[in-house]
Structures are given as C-alpha cells and as structure tokens.
C-alpha atoms as a PDB file:
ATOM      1  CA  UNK A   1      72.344  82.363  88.346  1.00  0.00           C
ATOM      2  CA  UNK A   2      72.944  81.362  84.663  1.00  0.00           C
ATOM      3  CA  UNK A   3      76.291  81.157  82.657  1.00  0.00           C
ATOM      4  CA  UNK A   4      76.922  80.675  79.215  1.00  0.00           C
ATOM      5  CA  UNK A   5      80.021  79.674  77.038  1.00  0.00           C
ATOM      6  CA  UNK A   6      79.935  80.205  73.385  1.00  0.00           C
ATOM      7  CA  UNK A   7      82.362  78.336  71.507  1.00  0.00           C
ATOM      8  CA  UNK A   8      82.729  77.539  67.497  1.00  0.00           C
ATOM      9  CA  UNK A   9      83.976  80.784  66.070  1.00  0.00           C
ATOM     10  CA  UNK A  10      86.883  81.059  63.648  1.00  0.00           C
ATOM     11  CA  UNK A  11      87.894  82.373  60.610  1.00  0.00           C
ATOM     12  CA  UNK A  12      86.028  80.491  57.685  1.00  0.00           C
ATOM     13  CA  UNK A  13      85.698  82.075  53.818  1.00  0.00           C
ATOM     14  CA  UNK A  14      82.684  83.323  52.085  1.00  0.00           C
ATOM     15  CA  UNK A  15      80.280  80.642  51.456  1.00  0.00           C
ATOM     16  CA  UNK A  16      81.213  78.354  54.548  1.00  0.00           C
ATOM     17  CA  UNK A  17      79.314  76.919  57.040  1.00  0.00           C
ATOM     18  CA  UNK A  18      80.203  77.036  60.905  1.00  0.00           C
ATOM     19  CA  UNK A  19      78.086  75.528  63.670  1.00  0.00           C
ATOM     20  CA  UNK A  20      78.291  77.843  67.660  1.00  0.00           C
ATOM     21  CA  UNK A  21      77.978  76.467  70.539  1.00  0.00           C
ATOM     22  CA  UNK A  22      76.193  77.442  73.638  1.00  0.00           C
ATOM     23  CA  UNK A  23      76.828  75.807  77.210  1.00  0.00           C
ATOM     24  CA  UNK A  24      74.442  76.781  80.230  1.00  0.00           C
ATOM     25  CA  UNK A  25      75.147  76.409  83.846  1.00  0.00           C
ATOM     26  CA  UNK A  26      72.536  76.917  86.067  1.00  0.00           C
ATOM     27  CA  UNK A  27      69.031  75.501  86.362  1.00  0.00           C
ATOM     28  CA  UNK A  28      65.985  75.699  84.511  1.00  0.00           C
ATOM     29  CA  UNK A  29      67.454  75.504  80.943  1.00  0.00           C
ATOM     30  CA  UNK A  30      64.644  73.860  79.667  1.00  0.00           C
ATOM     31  CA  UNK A  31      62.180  76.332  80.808  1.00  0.00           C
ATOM     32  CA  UNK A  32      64.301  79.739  79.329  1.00  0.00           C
ATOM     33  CA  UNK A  33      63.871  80.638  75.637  1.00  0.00           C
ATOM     34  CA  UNK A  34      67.645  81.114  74.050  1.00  0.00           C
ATOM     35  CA  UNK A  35      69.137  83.532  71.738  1.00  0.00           C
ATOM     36  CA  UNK A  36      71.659  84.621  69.636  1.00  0.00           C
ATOM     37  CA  UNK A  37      72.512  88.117  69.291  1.00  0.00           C
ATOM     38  CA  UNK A  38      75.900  89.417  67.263  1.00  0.00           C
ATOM     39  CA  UNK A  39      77.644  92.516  67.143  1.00  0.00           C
ATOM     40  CA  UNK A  40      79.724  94.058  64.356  1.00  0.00           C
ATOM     41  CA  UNK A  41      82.854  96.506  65.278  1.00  0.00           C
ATOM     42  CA  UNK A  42      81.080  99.777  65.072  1.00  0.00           C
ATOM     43  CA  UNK A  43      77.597  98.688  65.154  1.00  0.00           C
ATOM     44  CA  UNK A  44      74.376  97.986  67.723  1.00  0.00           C
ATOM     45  CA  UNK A  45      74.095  94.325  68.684  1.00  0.00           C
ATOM     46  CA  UNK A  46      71.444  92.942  66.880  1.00  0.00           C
ATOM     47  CA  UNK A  47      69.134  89.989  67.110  1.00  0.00           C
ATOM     48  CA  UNK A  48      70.299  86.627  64.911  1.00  0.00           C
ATOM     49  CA  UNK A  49      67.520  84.552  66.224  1.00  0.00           C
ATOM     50  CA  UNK A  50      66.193  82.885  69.009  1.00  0.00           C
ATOM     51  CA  UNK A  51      64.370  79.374  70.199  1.00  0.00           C
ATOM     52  CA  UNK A  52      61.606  79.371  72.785  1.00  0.00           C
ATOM     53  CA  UNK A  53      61.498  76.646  75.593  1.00  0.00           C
ATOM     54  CA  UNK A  54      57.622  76.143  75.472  1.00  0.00           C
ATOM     55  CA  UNK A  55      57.155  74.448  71.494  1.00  0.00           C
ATOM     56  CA  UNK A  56      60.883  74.945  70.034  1.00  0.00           C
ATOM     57  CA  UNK A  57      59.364  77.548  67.955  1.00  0.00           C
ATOM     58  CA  UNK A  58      62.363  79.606  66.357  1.00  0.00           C
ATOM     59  CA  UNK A  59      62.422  83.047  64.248  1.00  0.00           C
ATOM     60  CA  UNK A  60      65.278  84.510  62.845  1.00  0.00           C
ATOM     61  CA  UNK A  61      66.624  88.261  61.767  1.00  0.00           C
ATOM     62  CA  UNK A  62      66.141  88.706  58.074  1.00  0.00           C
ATOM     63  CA  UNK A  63      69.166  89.009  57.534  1.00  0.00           C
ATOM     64  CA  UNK A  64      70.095  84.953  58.035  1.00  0.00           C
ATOM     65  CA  UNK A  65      66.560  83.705  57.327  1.00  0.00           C
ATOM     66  CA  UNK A  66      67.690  80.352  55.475  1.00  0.00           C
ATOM     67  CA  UNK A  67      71.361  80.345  56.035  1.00  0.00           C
ATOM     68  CA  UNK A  68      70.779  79.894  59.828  1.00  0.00           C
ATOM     69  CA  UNK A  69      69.227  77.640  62.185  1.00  0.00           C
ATOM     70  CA  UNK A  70      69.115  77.166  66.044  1.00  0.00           C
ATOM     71  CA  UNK A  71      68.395  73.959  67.688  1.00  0.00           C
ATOM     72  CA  UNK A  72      68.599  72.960  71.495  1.00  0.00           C
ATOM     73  CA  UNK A  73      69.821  69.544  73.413  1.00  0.00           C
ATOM     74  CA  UNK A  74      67.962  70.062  76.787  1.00  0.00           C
ATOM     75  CA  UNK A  75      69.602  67.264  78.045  1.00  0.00           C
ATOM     76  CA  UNK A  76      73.047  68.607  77.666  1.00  0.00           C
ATOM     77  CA  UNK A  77      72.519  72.518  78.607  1.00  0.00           C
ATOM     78  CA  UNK A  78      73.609  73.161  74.969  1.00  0.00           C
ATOM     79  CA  UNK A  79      72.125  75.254  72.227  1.00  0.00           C
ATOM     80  CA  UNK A  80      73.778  75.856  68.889  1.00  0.00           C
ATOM     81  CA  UNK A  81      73.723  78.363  65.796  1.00  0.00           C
ATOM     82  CA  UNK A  82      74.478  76.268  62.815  1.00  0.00           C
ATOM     83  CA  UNK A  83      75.240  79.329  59.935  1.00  0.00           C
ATOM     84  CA  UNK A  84      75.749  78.221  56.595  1.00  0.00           C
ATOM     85  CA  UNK A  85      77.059  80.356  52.931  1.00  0.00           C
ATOM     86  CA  UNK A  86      78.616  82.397  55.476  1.00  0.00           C
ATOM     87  CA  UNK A  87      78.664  85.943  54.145  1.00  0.00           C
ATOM     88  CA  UNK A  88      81.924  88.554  54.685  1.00  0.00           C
ATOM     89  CA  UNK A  89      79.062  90.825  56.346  1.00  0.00           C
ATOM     90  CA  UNK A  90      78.459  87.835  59.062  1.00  0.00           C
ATOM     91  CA  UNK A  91      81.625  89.247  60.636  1.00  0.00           C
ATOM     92  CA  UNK A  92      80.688  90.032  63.809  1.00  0.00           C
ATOM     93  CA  UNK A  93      81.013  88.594  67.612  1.00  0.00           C
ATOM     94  CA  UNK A  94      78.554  86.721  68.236  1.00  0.00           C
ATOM     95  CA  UNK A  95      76.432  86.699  71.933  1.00  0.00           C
ATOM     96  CA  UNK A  96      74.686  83.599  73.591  1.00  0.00           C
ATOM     97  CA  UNK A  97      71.536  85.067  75.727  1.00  0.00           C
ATOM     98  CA  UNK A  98      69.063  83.598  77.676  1.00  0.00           C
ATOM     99  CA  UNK A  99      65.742  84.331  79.418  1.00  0.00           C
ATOM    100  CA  UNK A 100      64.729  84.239  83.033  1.00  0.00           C
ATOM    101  CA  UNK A 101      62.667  81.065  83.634  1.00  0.00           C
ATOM    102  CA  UNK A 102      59.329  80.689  81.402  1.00  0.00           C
ATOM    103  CA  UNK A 103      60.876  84.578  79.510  1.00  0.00           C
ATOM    104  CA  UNK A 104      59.451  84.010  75.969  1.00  0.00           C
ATOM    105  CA  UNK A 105      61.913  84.995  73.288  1.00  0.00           C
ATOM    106  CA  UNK A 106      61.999  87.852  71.752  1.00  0.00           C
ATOM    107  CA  UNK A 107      63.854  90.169  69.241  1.00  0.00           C
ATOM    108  CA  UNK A 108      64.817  92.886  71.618  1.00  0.00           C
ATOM    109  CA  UNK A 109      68.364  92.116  73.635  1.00  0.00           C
ATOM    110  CA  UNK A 110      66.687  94.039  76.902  1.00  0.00           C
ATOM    111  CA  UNK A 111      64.359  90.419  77.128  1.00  0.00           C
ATOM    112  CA  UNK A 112      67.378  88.701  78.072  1.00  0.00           C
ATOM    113  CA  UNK A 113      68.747  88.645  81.175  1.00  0.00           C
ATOM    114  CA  UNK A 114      71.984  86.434  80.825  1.00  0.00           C
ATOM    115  CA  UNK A 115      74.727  87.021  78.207  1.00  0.00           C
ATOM    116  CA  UNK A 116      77.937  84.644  77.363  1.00  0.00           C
ATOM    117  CA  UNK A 117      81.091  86.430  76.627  1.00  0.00           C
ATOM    118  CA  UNK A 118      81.032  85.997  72.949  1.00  0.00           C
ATOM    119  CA  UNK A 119      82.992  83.825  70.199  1.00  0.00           C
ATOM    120  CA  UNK A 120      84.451  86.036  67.090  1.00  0.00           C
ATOM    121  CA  UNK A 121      83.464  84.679  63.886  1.00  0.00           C
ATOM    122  CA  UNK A 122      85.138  86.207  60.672  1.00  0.00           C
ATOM    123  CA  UNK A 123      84.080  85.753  57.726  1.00  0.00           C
ATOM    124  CA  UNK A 124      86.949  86.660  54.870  1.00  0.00           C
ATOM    125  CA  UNK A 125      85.977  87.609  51.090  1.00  0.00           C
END
C-alpha cells in the first residue's frame, strides 16, 4: 500500500512561481514512475507531467512545457512540481499519483494506481 501527501499550494499572482510537494509512504518508491495530474472546477483531470523511476526521464502536458519541472529525492520518498510564470488558468487542484512497482509513466490517469488527496493552487489575475 502507497500514500501520498501533496503539500505547497496557495494562492500566488500571475507570473509566480510555486514549488508542490509529494510525500510517499510505502515501499518501492524508487521503482514507481510519479505523476502529477490537476483538475480544474468543472473540468476532466488532466495530465501535468510525470517522472519515470527507470532513467528520470520526464514529459510534460503542453500546456506547462517550460514553466514546469518535476524532480525526485529517492532518498526522502519525495517528489516535487516546481511551476513557474504561474498562469490564472493554472488554477486547478492539483493530484500526486503513482505507479505500481516498475508501472512506466504515462499520460493517461487510469496508469496510476495511487492518488494523494490534492493541494489547491490558485492562481489570481
């Protein structure tokens, strides 16, 4: 069993950065590819970007291609979501997700099989 704990959102203004947190319980951490996923009020969760356990090789949604990066501490359990020029349309909650052991990331949410409870970021104009 794997849980996660985002932590790192706020309310920042256009053109801010703000750095999320992910903490994992459970074993194999450094063996699970890790995600970040947010969701909008009225909209589908969609994919921010993810990090794979086997090279650190990372891809992101379009939409945050250069304003975002992941990185992962597989000593501490930890992965984080530095976002930078922080856009009003960033608004969203934003979802920690991981893989079962050796799960390669991927764009589509039904890869993961562990979700964190989400930290609200809000992004004002």
């Amino acid at each position: 069993q794997v849980q996660l704990v985002e932590s790192g959102g706020g309310l920042v203004q256009a053109g801010d950065s703000l750095r999320l947190s992910c903490a994992a319980s459970g074993s194999s951490f450094s063996r699970r590819a890790m995600a970040w996923f947010r969701q909008a009020p009225g909209k589908e969760r969609e994919f921010v970007g993810y990090i794979s356990w086997r090279n650190g090789r990372t891809d992101y949604a379009d939409s945050v291609k250069g304003r975002c990066s992941i990185s992962r501490d597989n000593a501490k359990n930890t992965v984080d979501l530095q976002m930078n020029s922080l856009k009003p349309e960033d608004t969203a909650v934003y979802y920690c997700a991981t893989t079962k052991v050796f799960g390669w990331g991927s764009l589509v949410a039904r890869e993961y099989d562990y979700w964190g409870q989400g930290t609200q970021v809000t992004v004002s104009s």
